[in-house]
N, C-alpha and C. Protein backbone atom coordinates (compact mmCIF):
# COMPACT_ATOMS: atom_id res chain seq x y z
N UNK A 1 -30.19 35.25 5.57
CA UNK A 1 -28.86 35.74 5.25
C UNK A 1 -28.99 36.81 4.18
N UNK A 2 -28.21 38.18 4.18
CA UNK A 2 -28.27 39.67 3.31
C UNK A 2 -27.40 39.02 2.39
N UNK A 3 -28.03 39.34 1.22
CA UNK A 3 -26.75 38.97 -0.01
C UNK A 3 -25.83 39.36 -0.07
N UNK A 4 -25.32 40.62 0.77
CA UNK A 4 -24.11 40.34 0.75
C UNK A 4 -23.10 39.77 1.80
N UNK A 5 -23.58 39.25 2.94
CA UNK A 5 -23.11 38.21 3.60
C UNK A 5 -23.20 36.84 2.83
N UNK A 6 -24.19 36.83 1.73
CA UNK A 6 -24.14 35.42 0.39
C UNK A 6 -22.73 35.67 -0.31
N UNK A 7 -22.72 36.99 -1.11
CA UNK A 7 -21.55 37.53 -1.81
C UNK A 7 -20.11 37.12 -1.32
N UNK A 8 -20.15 37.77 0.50
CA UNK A 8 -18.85 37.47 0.62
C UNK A 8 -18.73 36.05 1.32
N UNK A 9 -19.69 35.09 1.61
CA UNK A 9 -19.36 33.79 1.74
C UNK A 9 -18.72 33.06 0.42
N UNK A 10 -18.82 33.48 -0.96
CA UNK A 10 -18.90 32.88 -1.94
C UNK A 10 -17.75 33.67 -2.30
N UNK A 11 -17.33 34.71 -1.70
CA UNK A 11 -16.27 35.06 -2.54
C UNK A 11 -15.00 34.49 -1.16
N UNK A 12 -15.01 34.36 -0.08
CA UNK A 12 -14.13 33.67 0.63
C UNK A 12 -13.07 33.01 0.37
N UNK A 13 -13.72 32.26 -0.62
CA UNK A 13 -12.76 30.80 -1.46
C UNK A 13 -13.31 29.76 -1.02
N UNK A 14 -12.54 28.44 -1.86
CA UNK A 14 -13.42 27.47 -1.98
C UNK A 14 -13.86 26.36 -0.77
N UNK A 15 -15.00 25.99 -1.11
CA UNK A 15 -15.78 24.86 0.02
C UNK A 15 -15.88 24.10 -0.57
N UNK A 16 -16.70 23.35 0.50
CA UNK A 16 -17.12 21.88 0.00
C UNK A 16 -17.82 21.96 -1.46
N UNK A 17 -18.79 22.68 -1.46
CA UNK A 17 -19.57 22.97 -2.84
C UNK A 17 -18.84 23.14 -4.19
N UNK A 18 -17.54 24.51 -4.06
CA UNK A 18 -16.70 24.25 -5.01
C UNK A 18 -15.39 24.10 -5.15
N UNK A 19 -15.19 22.83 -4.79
CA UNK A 19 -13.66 22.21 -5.23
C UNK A 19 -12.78 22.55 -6.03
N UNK A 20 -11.42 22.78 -5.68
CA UNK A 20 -10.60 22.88 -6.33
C UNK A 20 -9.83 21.85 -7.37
N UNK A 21 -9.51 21.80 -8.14
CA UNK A 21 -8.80 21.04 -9.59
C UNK A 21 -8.15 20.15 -8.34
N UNK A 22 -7.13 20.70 -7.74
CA UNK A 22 -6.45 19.46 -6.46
C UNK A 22 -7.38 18.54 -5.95
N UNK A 23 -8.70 19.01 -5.54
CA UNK A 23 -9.47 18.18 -5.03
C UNK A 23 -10.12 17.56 -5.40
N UNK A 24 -10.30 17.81 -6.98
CA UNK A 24 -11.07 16.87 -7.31
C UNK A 24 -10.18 15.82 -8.03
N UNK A 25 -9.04 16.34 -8.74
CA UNK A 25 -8.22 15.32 -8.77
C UNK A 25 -8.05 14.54 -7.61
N UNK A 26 -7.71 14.52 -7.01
CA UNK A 26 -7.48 14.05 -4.88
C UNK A 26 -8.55 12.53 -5.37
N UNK A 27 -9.69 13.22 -5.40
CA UNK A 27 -11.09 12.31 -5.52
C UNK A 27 -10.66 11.37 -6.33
N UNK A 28 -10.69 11.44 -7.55
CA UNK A 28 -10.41 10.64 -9.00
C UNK A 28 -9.13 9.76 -8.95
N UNK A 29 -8.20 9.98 -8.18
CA UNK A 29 -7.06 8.98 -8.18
C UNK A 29 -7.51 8.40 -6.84
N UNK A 30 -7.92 9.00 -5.92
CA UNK A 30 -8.72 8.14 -4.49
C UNK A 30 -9.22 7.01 -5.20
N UNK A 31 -10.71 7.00 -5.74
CA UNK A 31 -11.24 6.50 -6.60
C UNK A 31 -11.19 5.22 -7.21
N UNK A 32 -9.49 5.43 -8.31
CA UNK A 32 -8.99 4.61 -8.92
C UNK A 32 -7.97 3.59 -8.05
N UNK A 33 -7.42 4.19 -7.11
CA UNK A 33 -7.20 3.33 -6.13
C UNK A 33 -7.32 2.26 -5.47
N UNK A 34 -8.66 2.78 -4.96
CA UNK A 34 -9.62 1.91 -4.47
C UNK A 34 -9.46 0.82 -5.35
N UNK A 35 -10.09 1.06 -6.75
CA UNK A 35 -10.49 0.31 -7.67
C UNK A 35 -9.34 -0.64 -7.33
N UNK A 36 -8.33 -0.25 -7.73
CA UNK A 36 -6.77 -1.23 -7.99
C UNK A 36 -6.53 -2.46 -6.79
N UNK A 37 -7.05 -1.58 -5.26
CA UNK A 37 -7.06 -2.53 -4.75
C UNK A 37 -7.91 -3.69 -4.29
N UNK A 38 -9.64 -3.20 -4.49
CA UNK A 38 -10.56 -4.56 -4.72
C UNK A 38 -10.56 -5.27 -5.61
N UNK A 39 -9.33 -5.11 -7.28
CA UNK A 39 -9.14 -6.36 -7.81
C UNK A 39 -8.05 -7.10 -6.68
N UNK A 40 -7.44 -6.09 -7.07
CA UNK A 40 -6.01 -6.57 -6.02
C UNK A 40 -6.03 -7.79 -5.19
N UNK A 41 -7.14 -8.07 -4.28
CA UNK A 41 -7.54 -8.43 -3.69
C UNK A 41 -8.84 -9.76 -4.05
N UNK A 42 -9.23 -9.47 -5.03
CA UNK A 42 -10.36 -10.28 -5.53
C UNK A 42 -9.86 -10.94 -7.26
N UNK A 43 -8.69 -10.95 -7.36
CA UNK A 43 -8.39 -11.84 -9.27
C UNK A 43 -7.77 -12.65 -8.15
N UNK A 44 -8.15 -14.33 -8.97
CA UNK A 44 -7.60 -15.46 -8.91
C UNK A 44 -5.91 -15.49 -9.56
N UNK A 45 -5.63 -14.52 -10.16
CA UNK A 45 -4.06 -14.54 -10.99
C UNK A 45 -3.28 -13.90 -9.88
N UNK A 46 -2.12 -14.33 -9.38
CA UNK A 46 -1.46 -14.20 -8.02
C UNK A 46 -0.47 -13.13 -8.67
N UNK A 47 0.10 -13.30 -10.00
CA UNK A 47 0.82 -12.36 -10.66
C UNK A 47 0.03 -10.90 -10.95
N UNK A 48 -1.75 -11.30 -11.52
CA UNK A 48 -1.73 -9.74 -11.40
C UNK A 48 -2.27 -9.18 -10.32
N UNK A 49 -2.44 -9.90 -8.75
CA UNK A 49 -2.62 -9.38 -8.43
C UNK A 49 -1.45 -8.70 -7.46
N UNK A 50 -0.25 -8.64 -7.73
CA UNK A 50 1.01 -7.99 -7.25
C UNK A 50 1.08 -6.91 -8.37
N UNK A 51 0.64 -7.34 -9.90
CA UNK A 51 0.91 -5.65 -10.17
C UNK A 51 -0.49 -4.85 -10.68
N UNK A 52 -1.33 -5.37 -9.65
CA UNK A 52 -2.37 -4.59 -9.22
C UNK A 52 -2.22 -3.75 -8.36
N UNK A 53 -1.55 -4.61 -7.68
CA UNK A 53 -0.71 -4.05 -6.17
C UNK A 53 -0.17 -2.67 -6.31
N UNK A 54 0.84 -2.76 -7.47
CA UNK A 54 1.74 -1.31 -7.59
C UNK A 54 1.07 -0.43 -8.23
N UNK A 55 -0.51 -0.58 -8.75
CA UNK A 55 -1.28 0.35 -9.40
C UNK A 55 -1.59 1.41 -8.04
N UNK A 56 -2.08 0.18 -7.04
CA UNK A 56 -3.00 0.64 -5.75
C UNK A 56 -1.65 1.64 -4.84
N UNK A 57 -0.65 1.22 -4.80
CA UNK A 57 0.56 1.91 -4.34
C UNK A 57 1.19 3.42 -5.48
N UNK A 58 1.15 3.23 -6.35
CA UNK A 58 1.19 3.88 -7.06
C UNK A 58 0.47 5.17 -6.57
N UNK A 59 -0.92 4.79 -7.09
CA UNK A 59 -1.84 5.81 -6.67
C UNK A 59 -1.96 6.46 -5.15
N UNK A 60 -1.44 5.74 -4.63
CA UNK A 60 -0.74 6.55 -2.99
C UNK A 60 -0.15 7.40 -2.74
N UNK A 61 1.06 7.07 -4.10
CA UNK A 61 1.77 7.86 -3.41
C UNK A 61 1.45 9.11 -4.57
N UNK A 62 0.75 9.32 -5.74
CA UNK A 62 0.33 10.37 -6.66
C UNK A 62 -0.46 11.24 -5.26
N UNK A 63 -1.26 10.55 -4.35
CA UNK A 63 -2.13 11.27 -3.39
C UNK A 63 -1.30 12.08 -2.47
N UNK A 64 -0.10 11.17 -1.54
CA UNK A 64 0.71 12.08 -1.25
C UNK A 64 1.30 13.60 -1.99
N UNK A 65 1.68 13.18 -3.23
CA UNK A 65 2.47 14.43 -4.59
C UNK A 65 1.11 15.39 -4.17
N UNK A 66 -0.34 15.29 -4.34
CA UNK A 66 -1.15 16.40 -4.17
C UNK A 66 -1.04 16.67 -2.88
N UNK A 67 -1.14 15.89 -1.62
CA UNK A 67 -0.78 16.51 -0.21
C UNK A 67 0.43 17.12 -0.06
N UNK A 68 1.21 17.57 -1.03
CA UNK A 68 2.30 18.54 -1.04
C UNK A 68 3.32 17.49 -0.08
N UNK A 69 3.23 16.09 0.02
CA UNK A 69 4.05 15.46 0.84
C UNK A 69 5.35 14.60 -0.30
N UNK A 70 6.22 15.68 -0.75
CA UNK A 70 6.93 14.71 -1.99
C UNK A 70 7.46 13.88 -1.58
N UNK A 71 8.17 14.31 -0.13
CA UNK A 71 9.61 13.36 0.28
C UNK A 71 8.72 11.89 0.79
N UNK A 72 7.64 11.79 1.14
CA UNK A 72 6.73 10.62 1.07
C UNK A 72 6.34 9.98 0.49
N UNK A 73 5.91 10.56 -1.10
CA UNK A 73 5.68 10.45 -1.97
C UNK A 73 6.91 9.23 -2.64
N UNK A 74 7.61 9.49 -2.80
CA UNK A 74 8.93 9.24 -3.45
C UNK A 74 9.37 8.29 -2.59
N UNK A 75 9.34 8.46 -0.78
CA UNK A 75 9.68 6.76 -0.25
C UNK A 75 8.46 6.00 -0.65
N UNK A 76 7.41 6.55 -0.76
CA UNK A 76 5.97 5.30 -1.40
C UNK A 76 6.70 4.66 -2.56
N UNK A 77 7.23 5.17 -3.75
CA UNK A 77 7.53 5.00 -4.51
C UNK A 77 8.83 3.92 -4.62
N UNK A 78 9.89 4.34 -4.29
CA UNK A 78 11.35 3.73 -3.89
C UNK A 78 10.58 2.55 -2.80
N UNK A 79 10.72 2.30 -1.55
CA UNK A 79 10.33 1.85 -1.06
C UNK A 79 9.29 0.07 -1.09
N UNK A 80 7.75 0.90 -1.05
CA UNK A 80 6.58 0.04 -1.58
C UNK A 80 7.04 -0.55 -2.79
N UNK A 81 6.71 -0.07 -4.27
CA UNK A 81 6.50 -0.02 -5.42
C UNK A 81 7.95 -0.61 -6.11
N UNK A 82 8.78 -0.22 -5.15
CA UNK A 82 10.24 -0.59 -6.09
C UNK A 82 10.88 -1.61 -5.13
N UNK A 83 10.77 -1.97 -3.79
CA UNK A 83 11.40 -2.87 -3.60
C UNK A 83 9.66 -4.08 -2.57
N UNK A 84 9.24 -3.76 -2.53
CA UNK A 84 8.22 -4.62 -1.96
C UNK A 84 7.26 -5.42 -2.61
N UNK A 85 7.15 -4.75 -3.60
CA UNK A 85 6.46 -5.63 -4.56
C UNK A 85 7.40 -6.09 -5.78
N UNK A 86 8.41 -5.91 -5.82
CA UNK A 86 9.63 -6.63 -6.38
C UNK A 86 9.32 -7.97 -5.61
N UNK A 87 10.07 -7.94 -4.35
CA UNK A 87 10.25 -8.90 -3.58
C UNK A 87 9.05 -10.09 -3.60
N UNK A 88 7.92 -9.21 -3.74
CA UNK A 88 6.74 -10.47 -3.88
C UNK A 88 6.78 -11.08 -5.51
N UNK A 89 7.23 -10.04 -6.53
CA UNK A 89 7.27 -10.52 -7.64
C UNK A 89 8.62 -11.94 -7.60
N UNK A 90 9.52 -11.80 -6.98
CA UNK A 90 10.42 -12.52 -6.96
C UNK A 90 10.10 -13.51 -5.95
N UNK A 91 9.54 -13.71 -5.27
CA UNK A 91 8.93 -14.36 -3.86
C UNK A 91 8.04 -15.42 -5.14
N UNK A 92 7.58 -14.88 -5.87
CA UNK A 92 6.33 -16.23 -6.72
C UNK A 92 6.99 -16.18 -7.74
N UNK A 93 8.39 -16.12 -8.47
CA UNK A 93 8.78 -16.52 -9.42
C UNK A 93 9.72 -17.91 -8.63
N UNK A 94 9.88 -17.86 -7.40
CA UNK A 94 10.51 -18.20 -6.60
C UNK A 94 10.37 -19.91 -6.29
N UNK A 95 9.04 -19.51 -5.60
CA UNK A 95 8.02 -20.56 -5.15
C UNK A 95 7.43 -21.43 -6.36
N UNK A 96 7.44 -20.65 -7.63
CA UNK A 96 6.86 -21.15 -8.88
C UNK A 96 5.49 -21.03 -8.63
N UNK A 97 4.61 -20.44 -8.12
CA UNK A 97 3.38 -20.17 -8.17
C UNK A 97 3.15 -20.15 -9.47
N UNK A 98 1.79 -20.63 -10.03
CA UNK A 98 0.99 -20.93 -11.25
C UNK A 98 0.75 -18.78 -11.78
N UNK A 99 0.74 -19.33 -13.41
CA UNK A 99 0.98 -17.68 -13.73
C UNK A 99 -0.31 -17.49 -13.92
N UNK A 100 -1.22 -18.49 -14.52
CA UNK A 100 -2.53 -18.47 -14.65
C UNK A 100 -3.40 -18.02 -13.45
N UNK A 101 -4.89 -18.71 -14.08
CA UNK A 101 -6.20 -18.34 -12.92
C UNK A 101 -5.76 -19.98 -11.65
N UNK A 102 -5.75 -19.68 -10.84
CA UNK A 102 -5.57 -20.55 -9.93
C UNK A 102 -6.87 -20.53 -8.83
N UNK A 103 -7.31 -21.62 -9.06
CA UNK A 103 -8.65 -22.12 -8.47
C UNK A 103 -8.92 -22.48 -7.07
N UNK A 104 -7.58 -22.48 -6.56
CA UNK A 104 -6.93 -22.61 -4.99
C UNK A 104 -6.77 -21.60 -4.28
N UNK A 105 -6.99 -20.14 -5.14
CA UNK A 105 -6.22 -18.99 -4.28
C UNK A 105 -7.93 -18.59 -3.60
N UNK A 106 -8.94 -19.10 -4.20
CA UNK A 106 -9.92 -18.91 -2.94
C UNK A 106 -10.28 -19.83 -2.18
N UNK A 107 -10.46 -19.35 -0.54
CA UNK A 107 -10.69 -20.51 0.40
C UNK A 107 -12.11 -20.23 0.79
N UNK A 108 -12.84 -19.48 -0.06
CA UNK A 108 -14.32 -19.83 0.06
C UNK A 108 -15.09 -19.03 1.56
N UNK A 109 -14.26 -17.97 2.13
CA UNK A 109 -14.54 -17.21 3.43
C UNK A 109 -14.26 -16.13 2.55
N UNK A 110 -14.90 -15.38 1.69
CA UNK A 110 -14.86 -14.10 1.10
C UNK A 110 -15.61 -13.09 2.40
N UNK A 111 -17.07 -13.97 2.68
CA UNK A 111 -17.53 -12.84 3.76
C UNK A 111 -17.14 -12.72 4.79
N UNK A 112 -16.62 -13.55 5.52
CA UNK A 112 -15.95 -13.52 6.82
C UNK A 112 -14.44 -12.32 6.43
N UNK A 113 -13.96 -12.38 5.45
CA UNK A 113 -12.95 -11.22 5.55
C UNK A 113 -13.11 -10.40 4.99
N UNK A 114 -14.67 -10.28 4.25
CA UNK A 114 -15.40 -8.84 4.12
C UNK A 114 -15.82 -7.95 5.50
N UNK A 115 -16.07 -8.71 6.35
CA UNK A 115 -16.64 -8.43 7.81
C UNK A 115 -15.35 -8.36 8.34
N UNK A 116 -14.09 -9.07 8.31
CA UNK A 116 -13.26 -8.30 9.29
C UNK A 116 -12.36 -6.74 8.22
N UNK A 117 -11.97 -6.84 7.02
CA UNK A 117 -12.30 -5.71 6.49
C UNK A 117 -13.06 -4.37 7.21
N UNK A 118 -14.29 -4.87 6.73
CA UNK A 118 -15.05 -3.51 7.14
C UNK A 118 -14.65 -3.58 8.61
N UNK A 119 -14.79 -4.29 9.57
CA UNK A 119 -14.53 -3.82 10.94
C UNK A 119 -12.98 -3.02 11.42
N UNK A 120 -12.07 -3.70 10.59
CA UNK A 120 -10.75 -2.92 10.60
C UNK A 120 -10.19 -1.53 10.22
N UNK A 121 -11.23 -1.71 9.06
CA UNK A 121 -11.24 -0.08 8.52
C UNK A 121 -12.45 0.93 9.34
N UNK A 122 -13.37 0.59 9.87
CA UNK A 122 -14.14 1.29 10.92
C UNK A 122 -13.24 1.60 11.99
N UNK A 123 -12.39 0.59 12.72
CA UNK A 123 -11.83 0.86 13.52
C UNK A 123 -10.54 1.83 13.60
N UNK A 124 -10.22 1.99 12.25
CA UNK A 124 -9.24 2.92 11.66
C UNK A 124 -9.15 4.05 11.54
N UNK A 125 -10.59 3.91 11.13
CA UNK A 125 -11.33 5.40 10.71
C UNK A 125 -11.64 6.21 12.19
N UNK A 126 -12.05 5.33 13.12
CA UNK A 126 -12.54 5.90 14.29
C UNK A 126 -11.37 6.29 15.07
N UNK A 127 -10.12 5.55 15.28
CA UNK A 127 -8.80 5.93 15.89
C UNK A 127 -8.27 7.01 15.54
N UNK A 128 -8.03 7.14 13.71
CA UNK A 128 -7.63 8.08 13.42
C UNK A 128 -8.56 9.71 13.75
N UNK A 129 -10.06 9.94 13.98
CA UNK A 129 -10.43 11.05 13.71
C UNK A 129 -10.48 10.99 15.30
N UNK A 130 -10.56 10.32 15.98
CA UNK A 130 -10.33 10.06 17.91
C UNK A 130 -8.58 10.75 18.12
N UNK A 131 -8.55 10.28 17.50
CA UNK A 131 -6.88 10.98 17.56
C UNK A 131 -6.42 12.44 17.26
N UNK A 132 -6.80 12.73 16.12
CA UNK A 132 -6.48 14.19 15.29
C UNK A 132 -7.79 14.89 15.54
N UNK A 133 -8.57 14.27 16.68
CA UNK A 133 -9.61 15.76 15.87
C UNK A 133 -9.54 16.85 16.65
N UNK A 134 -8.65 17.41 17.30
CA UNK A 134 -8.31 18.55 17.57
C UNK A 134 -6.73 18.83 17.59
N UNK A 135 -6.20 17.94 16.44
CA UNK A 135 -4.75 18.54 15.83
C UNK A 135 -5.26 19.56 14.61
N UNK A 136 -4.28 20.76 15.16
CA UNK A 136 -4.39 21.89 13.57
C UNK A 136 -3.09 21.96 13.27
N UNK A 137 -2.86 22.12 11.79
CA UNK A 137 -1.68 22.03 10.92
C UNK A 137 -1.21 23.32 11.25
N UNK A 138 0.10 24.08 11.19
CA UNK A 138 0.71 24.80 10.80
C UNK A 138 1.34 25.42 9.63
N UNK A 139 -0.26 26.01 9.17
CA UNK A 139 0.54 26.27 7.48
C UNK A 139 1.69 27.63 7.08
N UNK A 140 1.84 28.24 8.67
CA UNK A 140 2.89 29.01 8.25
C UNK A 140 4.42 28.44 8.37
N UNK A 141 4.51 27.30 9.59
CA UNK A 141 5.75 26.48 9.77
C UNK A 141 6.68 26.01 8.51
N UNK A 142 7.27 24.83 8.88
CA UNK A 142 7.55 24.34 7.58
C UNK A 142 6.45 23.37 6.92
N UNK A 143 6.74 22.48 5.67
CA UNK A 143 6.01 22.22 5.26
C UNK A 143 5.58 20.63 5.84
N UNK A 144 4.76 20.03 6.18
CA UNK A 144 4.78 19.07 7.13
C UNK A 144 5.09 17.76 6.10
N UNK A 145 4.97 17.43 4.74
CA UNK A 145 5.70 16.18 3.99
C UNK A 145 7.41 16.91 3.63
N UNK A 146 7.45 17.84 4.45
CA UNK A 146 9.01 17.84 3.56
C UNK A 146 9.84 17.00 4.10
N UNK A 147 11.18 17.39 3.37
CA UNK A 147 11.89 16.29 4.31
C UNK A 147 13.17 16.36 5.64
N UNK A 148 12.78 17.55 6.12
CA UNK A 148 13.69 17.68 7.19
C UNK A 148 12.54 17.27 8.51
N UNK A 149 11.14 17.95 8.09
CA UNK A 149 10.50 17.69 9.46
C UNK A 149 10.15 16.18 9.26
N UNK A 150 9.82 15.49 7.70
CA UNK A 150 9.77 13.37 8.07
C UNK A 150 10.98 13.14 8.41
N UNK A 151 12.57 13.61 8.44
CA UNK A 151 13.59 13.04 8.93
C UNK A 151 13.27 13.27 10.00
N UNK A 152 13.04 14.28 10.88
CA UNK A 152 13.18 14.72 12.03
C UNK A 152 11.98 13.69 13.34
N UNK A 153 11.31 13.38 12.67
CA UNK A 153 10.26 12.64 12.90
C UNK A 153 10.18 11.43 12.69
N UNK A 154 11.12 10.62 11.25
CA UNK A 154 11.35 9.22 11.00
C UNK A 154 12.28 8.60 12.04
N UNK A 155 13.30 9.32 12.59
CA UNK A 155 14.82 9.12 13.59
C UNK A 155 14.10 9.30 15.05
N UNK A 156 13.27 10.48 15.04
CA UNK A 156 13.02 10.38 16.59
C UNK A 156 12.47 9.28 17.24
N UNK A 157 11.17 8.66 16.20
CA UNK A 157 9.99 7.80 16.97
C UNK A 157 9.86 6.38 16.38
N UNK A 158 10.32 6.50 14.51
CA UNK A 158 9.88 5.19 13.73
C UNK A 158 11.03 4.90 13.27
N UNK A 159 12.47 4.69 14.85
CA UNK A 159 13.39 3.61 13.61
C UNK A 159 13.32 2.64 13.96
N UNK A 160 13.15 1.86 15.23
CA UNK A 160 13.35 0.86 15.45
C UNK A 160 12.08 -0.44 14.73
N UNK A 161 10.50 0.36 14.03
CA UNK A 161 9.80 0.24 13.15
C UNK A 161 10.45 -0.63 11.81
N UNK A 162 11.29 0.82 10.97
CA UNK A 162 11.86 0.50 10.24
C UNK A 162 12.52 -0.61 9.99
N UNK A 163 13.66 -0.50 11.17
CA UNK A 163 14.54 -1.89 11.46
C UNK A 163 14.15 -3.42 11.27
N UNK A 164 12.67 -3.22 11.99
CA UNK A 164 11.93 -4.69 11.94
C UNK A 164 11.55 -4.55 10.51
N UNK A 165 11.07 -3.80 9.93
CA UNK A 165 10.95 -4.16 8.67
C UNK A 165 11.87 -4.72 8.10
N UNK A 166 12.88 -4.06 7.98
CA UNK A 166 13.60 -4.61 6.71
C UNK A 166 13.77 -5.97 7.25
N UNK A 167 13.97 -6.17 8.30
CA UNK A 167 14.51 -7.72 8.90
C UNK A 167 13.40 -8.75 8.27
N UNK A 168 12.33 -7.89 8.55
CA UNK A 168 11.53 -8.76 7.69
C UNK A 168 11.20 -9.23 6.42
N UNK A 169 11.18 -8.54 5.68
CA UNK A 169 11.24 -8.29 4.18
C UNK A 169 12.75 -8.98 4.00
N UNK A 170 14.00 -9.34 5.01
CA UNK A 170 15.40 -10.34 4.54
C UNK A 170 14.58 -11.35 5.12
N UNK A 171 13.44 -11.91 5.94
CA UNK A 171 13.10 -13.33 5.88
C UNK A 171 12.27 -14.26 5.12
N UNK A 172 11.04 -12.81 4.39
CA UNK A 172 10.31 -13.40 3.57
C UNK A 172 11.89 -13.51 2.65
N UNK A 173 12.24 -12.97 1.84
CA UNK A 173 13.29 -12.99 0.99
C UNK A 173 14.21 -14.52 1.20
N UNK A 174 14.44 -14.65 2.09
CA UNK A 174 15.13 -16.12 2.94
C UNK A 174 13.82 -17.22 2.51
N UNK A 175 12.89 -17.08 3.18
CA UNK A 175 12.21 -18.30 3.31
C UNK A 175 11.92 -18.65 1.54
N UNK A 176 11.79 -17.95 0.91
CA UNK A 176 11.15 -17.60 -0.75
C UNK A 176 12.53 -18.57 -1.02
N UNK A 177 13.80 -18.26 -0.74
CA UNK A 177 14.54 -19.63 -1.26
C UNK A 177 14.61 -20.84 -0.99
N UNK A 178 14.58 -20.53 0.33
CA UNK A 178 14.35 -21.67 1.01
C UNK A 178 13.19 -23.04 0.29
N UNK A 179 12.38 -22.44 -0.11
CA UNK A 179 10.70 -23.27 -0.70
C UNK A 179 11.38 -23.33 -2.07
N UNK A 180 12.10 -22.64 -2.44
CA UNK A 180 12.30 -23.03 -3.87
C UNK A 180 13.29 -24.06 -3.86
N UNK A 181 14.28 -24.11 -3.22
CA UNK A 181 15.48 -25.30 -3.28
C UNK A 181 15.00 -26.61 -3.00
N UNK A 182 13.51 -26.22 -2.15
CA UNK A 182 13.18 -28.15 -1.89
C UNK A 182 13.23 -28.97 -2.57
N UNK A 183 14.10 -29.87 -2.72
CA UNK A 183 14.73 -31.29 -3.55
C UNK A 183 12.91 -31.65 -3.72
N UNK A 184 12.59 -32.60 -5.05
CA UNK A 184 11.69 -33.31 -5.05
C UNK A 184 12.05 -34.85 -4.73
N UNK A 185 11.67 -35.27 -3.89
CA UNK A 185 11.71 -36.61 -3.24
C UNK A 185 12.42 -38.10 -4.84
N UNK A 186 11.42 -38.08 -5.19
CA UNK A 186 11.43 -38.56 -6.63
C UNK A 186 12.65 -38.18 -7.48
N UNK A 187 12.92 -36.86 -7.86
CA UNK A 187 13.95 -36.41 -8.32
C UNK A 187 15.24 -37.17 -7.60
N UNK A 188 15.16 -37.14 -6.07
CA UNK A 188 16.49 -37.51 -4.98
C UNK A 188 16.57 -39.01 -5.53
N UNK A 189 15.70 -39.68 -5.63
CA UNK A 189 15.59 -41.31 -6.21
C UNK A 189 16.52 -41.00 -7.67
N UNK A 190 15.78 -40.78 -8.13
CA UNK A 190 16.64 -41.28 -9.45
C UNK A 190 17.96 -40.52 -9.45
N UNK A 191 18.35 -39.53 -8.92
CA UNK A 191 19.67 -39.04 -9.01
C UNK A 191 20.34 -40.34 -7.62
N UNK A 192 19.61 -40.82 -6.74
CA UNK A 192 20.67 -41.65 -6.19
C UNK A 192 21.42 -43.02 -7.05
N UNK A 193 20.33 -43.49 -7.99
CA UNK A 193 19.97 -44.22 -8.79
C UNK A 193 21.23 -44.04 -9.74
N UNK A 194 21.29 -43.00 -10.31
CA UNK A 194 22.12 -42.47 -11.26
C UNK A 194 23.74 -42.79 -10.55
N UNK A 195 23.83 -42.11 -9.22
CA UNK A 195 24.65 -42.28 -8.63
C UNK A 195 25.45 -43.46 -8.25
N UNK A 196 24.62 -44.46 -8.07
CA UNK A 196 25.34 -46.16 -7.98
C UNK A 196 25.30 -46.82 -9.07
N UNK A 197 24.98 -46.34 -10.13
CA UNK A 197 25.45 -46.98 -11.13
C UNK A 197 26.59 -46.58 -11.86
């Protein structure tokens, strides 16, 4: 290669070699992510690991804000972070789950759902680049996180998605009282107790 076919490769703009501030930020909250969610996933404390949870969500949706995807960004935010992990926070204030280290929350198959883990995310990885790898963006169009083309796209294909969600998220919400109102057997004794006398 003539140096100056070196010159103007290097003056092009940036590659893999030199990253931009976006990208390497991109990296560094990727990163910390991660991190948030293999405690997430691995502390015996059921409390932190829900607001481990909103670290690992959090940092999602900061990744979206650099993919120029705000209006995504902001349902990560509203959404995940503000009503989903509420709901689990209220779901184990609920149930009365222990606030401490709880010695029960492992069932002793760490590798067996290390292995389906990794196989799920292989299989993820392979769908998704099986899928897109000959989609190209339109960077003169509009902007693809804004929010007329995710409305336009949330209404056409993902409401009836939506719908089941929330239905779902009103049953965990239901059942979470449900477990909390259970009379204690014992308790029902002595209040009958109380009662005939």
């Amino acid at each position: 290669m003539s140096p100056a076919a070196t010159l103007a490769a290097a003056t092009a703009g940036p590659g893999f070699l030199s990253p931009t501030g976006v990208e390497i930020a991109f990296v560094l909250v990727a990163v910390a992510t991660l991190g948030a969610a293999l405690i997430t996933v691995t502390t015996k404390q059921l409390v932190h690991a829900a607001l481990w949870l909103v670290v690992a969500l959090g940092g999602i949706a900061v990744e979206y804000l650099l993919l120029t995807a705000e209006f995504i960004a902001w349902v990560q935010v509203l959404i995940y972070v503000g009503s989903v992990v509420v709901l689990l926070l209220f779901g184990l204030m609920l149930t009365k789950a222990p606030i401490g280290r709880s010695p029960d929350a492992d069932s002793g198959n760490r590798w067996v759902a290390l292995a389906v883990a990794v196989a799920a995310a292989a299989s993820l990885v392979w769908v998704v680049v099986d899928a897109f790898r000959t989609t190209w963006i339109d960077l003169d169009g509009p902007s693809q996180g804004s929010t007329k083309v995710s409305g336009e796209f949330l209404f056409q294909h993902w409401v009836l998605p939506f719908e089941a969600l929330s239905v779902l998220l009103l049953a965990a919400l239901v059942g979470a009282i449900v477990l909390s109102r259970k009379s204690d057997p014992a308790a029902d004794g002595s209040e009958d107790k109380e009662r005939q006398r």
